[in-house]
Protein backbone atom coordinates (compact mmCIF):
# COMPACT_ATOMS: atom_id res chain seq x y z
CA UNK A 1 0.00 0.00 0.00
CA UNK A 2 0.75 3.63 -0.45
CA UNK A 3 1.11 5.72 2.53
CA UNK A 4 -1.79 8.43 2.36
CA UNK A 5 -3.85 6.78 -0.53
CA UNK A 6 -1.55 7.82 -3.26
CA UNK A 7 -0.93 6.30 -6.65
CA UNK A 8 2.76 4.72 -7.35
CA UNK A 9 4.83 7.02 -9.10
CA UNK A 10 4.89 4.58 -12.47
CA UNK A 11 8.14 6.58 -13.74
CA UNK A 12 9.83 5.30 -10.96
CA UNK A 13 8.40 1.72 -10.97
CA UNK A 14 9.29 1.39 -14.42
CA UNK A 15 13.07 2.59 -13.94
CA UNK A 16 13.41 -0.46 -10.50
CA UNK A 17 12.06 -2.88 -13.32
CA UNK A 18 14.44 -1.71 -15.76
CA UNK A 19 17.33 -1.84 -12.97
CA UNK A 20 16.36 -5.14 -12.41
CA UNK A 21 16.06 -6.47 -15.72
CA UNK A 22 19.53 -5.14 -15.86
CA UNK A 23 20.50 -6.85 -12.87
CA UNK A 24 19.35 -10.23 -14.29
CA UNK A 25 20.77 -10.16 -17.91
CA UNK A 26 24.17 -9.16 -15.89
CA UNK A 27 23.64 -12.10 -13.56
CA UNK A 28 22.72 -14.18 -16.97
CA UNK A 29 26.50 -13.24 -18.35
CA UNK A 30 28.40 -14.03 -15.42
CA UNK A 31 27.00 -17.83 -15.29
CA UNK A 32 27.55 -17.83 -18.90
CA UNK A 33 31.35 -17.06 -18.12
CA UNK A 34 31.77 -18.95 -15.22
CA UNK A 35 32.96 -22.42 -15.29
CA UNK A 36 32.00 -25.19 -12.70
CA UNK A 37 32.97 -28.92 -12.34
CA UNK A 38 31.81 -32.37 -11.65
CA UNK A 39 33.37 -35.76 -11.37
CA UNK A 40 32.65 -39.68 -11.34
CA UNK A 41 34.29 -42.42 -10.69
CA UNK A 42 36.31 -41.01 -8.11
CA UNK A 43 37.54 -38.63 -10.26
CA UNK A 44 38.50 -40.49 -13.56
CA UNK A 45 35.84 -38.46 -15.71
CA UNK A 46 35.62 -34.90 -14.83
CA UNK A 47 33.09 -32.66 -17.03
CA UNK A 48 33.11 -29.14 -17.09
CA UNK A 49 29.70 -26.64 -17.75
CA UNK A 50 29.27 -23.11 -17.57
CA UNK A 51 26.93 -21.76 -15.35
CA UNK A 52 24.27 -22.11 -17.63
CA UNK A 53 24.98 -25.34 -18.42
CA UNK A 54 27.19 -25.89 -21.77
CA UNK A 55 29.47 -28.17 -21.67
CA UNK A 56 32.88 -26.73 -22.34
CA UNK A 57 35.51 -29.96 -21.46
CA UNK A 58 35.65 -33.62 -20.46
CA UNK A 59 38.68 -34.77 -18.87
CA UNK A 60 38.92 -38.97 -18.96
CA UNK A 61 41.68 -40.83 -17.29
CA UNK A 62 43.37 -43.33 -19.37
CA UNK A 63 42.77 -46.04 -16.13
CA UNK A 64 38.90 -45.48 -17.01
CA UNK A 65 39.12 -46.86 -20.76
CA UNK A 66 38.60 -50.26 -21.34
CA UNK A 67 38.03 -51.39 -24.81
CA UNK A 68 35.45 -54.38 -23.72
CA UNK A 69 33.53 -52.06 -21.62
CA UNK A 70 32.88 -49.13 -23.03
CA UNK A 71 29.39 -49.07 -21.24
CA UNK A 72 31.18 -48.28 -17.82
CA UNK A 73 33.46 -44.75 -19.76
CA UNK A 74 29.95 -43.97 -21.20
CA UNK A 75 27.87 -44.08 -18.17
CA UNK A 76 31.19 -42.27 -15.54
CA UNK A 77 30.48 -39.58 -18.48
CA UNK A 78 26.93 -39.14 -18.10
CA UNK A 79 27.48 -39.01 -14.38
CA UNK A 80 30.38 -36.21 -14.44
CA UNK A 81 27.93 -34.25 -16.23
CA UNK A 82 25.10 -34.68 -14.35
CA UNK A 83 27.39 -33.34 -11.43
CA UNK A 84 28.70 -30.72 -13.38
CA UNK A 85 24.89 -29.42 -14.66
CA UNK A 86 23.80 -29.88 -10.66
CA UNK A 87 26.86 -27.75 -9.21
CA UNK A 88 25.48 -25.68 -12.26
CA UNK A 89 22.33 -25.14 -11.04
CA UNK A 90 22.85 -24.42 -7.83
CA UNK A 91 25.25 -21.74 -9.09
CA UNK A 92 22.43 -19.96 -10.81
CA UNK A 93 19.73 -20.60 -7.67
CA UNK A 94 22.86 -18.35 -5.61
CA UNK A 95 22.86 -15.69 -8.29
CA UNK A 96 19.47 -15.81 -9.85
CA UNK A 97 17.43 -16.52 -7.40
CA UNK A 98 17.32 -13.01 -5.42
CA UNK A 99 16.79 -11.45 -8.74
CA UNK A 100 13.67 -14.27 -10.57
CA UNK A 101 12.06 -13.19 -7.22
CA UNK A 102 11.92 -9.95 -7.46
CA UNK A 103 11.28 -10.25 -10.65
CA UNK A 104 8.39 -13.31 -10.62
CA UNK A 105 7.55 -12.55 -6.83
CA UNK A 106 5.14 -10.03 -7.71
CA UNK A 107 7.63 -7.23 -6.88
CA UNK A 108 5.72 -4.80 -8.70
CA UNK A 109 2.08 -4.71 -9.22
CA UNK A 110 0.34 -4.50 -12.62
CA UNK A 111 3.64 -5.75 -14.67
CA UNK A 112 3.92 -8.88 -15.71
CA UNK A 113 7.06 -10.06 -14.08
């Protein structure tokens, strides 16, 4: 509510939902340019992701290829980057999340974020 009855100044509602679509496309970059890791197999397949998620390198140890079980490398693969997208994730909950709700929380009333 406004004290006294008053409208909201829009001018000035518009410019904290510029700031904070600002604030968010910034936040967006940073994952984007931020690398994060995960591992399997104790470390014999290590993936790497960005922040948001594309995978930039996979590191296999020689130890973990076996010609007559290539079933094992593939699925210590899928595993590193599972680990890799979840350390991802929870990179962009610590940076995005303050932001998506202020944005989604309904922050500011009439405007459809």
């Amino acid at each position: 509510m406004i004290p006294g009855g008053g409208q909201p100044n829009m001018q000035q509602l518009l410019q904290q939902a510029q700031k904070m679509q600002q604030d968010l496309a910034k936040a967006q970059e940073e994952l984007a340019q931020t690398e994060v890791d995960g591992q399997s197999g104790g470390g014999l397949v290590k993936a790497t992701v960005t922040g948001s998620g594309e995978l930039r390198g996979l590191v296999i140890d020689p130890k973990a290829v076996d010609p007559e079980d290539t079933e094992t490398l593939a699925d210590l693969i899928v595993a590193a980057v599972h680990a890799a997208n979840e350390n991802a994730q929870n990179l962009q909950q610590q940076k995005l999340g303050p932001l998506a709700q202020g944005l989604g929380g309904g922050g500011i009333p009439g405007l459809p974020f």
